[in-house]
N, C-alpha and C. Protein backbone atom coordinates (compact mmCIF):
# COMPACT_ATOMS: atom_id res chain seq x y z
N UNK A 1 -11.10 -29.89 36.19
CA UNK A 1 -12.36 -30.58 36.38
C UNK A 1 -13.50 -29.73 35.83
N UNK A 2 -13.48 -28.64 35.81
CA UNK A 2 -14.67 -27.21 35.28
C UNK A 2 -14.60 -27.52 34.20
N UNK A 3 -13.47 -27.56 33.37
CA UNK A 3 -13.29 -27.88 31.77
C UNK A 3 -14.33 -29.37 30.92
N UNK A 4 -13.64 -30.15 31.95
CA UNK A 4 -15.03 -31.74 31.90
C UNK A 4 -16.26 -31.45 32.35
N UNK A 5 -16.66 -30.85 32.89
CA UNK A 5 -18.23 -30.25 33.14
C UNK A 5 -18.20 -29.97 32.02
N UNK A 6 -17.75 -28.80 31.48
CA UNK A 6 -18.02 -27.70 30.60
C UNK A 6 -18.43 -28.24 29.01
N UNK A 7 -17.53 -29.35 29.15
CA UNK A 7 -17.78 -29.94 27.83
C UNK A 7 -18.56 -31.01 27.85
N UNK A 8 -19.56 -31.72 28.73
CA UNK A 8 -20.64 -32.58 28.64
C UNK A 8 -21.48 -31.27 28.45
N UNK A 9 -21.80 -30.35 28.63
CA UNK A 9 -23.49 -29.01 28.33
C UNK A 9 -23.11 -28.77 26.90
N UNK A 10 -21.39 -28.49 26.40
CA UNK A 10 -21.47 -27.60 25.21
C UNK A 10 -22.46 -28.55 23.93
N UNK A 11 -23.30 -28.15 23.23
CA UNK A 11 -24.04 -28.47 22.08
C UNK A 11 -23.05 -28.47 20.51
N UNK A 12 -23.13 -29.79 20.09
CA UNK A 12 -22.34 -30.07 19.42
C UNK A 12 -22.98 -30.29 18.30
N UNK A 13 -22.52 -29.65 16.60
CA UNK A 13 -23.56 -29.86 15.61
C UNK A 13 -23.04 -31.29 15.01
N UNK A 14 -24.32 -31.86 14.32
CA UNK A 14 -24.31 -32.96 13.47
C UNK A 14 -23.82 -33.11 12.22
N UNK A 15 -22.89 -33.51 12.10
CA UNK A 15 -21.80 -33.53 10.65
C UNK A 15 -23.20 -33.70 9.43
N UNK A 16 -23.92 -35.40 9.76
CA UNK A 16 -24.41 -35.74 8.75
C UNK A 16 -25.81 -36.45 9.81
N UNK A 17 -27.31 -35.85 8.96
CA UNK A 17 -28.29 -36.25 9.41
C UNK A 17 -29.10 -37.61 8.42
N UNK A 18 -29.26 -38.51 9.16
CA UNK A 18 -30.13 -39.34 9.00
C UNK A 18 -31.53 -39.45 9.26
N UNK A 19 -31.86 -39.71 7.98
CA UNK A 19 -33.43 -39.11 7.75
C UNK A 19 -34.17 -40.75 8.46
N UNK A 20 -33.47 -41.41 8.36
CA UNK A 20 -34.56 -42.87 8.83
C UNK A 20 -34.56 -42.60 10.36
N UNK A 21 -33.16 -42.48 10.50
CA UNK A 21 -32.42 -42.85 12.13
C UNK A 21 -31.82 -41.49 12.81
N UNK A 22 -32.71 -41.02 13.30
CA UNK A 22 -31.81 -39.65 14.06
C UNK A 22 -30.40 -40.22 14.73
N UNK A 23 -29.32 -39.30 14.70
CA UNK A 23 -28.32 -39.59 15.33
C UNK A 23 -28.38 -38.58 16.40
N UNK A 24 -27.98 -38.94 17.71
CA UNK A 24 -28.20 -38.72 19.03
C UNK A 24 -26.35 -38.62 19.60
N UNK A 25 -26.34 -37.18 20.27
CA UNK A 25 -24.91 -36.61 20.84
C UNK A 25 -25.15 -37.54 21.99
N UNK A 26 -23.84 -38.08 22.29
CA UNK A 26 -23.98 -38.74 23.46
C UNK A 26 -23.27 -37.60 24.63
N UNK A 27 -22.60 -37.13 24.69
CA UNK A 27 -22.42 -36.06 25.09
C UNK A 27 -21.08 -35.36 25.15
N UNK A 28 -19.97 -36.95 25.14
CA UNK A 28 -18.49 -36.74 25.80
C UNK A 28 -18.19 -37.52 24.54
N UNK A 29 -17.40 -37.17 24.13
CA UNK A 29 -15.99 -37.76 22.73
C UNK A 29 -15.16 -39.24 23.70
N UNK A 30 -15.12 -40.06 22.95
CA UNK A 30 -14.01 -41.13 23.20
C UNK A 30 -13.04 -40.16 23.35
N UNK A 31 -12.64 -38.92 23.11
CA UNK A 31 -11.10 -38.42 23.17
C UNK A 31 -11.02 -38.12 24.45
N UNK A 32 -12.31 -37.28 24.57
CA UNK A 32 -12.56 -36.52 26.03
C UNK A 32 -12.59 -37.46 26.76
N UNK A 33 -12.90 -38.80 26.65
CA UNK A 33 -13.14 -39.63 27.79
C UNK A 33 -11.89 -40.37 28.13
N UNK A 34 -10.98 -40.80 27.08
CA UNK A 34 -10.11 -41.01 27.47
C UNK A 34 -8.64 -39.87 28.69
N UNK A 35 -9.03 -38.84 28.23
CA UNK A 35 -8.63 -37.03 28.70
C UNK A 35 -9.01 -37.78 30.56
N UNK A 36 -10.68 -37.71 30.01
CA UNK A 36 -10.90 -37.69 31.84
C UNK A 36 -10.46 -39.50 32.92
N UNK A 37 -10.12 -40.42 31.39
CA UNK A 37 -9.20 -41.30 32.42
C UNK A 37 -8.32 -41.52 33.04
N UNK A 38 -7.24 -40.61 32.04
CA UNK A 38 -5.91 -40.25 32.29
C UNK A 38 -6.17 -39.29 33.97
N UNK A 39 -6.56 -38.19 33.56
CA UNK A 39 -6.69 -37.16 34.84
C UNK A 39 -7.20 -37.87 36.00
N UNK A 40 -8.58 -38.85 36.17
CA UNK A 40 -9.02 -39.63 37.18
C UNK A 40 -7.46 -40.44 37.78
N UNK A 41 -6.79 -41.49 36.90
CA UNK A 41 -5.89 -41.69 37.43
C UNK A 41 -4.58 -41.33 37.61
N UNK A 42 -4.43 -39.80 37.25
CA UNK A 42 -3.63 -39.22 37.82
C UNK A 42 -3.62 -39.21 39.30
N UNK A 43 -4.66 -38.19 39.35
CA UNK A 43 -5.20 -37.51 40.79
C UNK A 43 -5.32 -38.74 41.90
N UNK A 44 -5.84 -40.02 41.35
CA UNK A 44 -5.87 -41.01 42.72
C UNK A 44 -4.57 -41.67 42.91
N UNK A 45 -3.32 -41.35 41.56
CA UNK A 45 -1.82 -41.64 42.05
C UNK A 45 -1.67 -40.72 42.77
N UNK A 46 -1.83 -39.35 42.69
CA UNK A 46 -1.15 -38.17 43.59
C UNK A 46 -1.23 -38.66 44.60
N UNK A 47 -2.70 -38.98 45.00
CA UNK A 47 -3.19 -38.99 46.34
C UNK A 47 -2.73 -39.79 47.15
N UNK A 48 -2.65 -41.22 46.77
CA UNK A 48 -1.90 -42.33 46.68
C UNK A 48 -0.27 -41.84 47.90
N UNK A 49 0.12 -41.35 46.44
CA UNK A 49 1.68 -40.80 46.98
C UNK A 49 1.86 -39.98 48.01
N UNK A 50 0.62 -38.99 47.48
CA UNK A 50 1.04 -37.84 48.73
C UNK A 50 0.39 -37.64 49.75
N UNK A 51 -0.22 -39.01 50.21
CA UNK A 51 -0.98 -39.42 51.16
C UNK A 51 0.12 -39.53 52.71
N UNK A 52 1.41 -40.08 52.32
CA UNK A 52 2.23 -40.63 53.12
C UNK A 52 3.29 -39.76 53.89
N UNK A 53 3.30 -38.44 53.28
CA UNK A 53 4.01 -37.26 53.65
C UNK A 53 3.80 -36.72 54.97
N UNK A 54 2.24 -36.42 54.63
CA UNK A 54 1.53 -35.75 55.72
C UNK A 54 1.38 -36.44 56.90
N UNK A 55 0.89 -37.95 56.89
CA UNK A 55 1.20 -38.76 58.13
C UNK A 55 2.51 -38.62 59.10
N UNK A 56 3.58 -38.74 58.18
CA UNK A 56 4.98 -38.96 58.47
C UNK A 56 5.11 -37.02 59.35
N UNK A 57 4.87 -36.35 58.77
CA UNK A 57 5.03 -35.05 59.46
C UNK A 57 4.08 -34.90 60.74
N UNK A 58 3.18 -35.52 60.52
CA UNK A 58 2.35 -35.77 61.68
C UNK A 58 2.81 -36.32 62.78
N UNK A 59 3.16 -37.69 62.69
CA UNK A 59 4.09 -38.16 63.48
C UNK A 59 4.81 -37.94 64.41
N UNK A 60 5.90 -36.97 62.86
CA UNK A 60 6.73 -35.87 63.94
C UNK A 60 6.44 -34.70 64.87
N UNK A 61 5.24 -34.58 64.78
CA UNK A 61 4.85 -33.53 65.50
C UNK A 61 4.46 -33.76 66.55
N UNK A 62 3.61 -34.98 66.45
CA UNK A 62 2.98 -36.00 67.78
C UNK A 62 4.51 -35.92 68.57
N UNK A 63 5.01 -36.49 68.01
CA UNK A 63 6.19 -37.32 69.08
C UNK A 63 7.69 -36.52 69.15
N UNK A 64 7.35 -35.21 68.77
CA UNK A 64 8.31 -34.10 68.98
C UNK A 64 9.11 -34.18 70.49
N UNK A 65 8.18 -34.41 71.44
CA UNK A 65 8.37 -33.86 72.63
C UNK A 65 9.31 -35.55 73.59
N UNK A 66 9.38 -36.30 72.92
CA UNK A 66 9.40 -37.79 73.50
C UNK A 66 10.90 -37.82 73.01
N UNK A 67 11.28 -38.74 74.14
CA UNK A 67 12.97 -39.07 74.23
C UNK A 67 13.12 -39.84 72.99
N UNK A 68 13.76 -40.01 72.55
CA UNK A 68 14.34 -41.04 71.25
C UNK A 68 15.56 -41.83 71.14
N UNK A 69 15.73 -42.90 71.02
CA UNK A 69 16.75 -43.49 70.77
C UNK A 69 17.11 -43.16 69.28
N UNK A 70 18.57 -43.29 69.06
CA UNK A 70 19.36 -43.06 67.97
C UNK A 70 18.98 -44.02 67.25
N UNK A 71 18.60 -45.01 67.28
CA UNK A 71 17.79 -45.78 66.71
C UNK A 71 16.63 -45.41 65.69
N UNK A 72 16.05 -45.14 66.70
CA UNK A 72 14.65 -44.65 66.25
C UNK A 72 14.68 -43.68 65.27
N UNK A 73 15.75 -42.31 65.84
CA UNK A 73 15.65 -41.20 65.07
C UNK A 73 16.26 -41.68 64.01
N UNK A 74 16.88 -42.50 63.60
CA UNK A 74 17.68 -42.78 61.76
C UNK A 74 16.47 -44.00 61.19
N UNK A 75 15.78 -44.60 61.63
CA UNK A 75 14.34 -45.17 61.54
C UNK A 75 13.49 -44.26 61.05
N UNK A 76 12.82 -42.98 61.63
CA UNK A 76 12.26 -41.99 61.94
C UNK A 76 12.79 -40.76 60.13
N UNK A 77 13.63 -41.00 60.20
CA UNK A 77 14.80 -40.18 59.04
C UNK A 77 14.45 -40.50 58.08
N UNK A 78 14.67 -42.09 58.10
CA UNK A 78 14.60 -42.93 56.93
C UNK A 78 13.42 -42.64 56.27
N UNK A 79 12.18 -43.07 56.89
CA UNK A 79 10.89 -42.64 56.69
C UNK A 79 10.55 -41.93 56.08
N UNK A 80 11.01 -40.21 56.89
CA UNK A 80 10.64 -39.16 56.46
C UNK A 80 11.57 -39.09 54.74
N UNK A 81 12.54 -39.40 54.66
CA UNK A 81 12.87 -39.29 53.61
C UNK A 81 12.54 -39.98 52.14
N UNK A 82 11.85 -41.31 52.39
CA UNK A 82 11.14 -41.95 51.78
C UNK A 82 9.84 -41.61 51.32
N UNK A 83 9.25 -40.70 52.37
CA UNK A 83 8.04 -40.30 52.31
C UNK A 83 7.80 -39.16 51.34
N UNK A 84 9.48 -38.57 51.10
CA UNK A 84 9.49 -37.39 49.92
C UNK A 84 9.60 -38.44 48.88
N UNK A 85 10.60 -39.32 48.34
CA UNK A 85 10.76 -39.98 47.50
C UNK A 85 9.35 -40.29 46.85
N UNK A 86 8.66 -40.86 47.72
CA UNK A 86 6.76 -40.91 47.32
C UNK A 86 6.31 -39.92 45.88
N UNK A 87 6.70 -38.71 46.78
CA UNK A 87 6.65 -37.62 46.23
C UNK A 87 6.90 -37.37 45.20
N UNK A 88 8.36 -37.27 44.70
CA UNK A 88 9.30 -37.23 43.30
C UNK A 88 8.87 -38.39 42.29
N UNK A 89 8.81 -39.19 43.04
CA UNK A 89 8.23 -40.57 42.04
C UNK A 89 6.81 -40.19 41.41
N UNK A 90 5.58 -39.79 41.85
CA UNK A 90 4.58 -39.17 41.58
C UNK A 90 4.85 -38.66 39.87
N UNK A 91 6.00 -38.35 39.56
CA UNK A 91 6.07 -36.98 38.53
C UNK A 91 6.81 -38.00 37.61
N UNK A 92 7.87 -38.86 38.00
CA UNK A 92 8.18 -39.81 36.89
C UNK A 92 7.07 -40.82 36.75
N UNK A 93 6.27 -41.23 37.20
CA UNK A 93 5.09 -42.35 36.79
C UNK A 93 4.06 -41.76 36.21
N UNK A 94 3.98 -40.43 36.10
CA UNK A 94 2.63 -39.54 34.92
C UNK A 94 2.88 -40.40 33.87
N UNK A 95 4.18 -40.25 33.26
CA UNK A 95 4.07 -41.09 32.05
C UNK A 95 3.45 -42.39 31.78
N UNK A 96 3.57 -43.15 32.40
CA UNK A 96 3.51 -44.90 32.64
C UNK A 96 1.94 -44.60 32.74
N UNK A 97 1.37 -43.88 33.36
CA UNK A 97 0.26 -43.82 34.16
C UNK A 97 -0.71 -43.58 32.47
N UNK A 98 -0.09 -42.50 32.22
CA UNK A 98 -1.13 -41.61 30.72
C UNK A 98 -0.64 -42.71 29.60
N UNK A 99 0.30 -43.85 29.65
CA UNK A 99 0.47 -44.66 28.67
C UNK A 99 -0.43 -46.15 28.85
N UNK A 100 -0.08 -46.41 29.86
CA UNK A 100 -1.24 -47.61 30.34
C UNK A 100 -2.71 -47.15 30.18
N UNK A 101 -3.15 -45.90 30.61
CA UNK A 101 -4.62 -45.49 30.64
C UNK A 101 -5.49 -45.03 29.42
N UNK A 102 -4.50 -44.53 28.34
CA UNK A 102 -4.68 -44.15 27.20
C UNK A 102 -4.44 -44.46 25.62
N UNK A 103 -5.32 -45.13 24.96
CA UNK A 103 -4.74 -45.88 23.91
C UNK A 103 -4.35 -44.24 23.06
N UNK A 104 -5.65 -43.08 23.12
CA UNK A 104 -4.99 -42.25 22.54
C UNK A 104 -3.75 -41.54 22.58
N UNK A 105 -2.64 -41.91 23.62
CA UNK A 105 -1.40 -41.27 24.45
C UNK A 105 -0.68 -41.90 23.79
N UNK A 106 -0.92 -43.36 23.65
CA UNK A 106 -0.09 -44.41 23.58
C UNK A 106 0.08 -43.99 21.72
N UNK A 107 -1.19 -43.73 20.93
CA UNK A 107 -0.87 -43.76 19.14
C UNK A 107 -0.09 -42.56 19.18
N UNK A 108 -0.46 -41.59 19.97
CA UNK A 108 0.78 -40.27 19.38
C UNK A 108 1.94 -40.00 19.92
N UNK A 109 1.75 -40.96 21.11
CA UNK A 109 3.57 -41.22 21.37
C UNK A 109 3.90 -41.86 20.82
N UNK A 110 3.68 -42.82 19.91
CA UNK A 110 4.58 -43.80 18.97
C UNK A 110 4.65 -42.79 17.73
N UNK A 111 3.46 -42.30 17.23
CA UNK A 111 4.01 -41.17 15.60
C UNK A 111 5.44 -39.74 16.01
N UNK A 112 4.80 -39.86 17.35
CA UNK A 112 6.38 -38.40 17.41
C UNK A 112 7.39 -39.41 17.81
N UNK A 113 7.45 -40.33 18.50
CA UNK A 113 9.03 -41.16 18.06
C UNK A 113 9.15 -41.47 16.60
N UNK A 114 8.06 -41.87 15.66
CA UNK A 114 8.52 -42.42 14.43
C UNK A 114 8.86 -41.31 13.93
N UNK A 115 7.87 -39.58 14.22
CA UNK A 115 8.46 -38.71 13.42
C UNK A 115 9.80 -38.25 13.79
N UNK A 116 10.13 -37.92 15.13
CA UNK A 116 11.19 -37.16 15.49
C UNK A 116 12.82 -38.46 15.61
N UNK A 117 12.30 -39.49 16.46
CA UNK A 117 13.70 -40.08 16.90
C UNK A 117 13.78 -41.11 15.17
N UNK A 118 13.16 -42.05 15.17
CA UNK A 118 13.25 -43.23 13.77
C UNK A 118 13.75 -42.18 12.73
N UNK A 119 13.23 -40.83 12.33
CA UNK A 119 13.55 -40.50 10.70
C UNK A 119 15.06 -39.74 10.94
N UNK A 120 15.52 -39.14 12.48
CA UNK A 120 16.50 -38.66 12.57
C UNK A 120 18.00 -39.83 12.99
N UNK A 121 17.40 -40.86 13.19
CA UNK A 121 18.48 -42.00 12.88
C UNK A 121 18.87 -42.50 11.88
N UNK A 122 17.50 -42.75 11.03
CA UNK A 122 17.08 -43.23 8.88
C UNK A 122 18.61 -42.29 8.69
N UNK A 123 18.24 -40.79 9.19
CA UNK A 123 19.01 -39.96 8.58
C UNK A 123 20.48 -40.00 8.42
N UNK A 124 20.90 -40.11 9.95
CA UNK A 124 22.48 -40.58 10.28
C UNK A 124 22.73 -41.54 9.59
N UNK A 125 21.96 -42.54 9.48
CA UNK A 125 22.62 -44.03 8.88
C UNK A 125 23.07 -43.48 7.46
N UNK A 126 22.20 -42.86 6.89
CA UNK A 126 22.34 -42.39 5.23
C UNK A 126 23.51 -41.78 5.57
N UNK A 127 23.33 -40.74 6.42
CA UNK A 127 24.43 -39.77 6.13
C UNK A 127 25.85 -40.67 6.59
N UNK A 128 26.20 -41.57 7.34
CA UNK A 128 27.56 -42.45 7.98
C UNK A 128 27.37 -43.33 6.46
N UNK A 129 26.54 -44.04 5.84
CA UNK A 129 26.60 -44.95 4.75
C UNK A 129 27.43 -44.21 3.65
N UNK A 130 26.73 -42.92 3.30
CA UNK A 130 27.45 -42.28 2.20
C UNK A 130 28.69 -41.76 1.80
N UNK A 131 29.43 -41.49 3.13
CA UNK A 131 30.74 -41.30 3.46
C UNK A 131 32.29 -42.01 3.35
């Protein structure tokens, strides 16, 4: 978050001046802004997720001392174990999250599949065709 401060103050020079029409820094790059959409909805998935942990441990702490049916406690289990799942899931949905939020995520994840996976298949095919 210091880094996004840091870069709305830094002073940025003017490629090319217009003598009719001053051109005016707006302050933040479409790149940067897209940067701080991704991160905004990161942080309110985290929160999201790892909102449900801490309740659930809470819980258990409240109601440490109270009789339980076997019931309850594999109820109680279930929960708590779901409540990690929250958790782990958090780290597989970054992706989904920085692809939906970011058209810039979205153009350079499609050029490193076209560069890396598409030209190393082109390749196999040539190389199984020629054989």
């Amino acid at each position: 978050m210091k880094n996004i401060r840091q870069s709305k103050r830094k002073t940025r020079p003017v490629a090319v001046i217009n003598a009719l029409r001053p051109v005016e820094y707006t302050g933040i790059s479409g790149k940067d802004l897209q940067y701080s959409k991704m991160l905004f909805s990161q942080i309110l998935l985290w929160t999201i997720l790892n909102i449900i942990n801490p309740c659930v441990l809470l819980y258990q702490t409240i109601t440490i001392n109270e009789t339980k049916s076997s019931f309850r406690v594999t109820i109680e289990a279930f929960i708590n174990n779901m409540s990690y799942m929250f958790i782990h899931l958090e780290f597989s949905l970054t992706f989904f999250i920085y692809t939906l939020s970011s058209s810039f995520f979205r153009r350079e994840f499609k050029q490193l599949i076209q560069k890396k996976v598409l030209r190393h298949l082109v390749s196999n095919a040539t190389v199984s065709n020629n054989t």
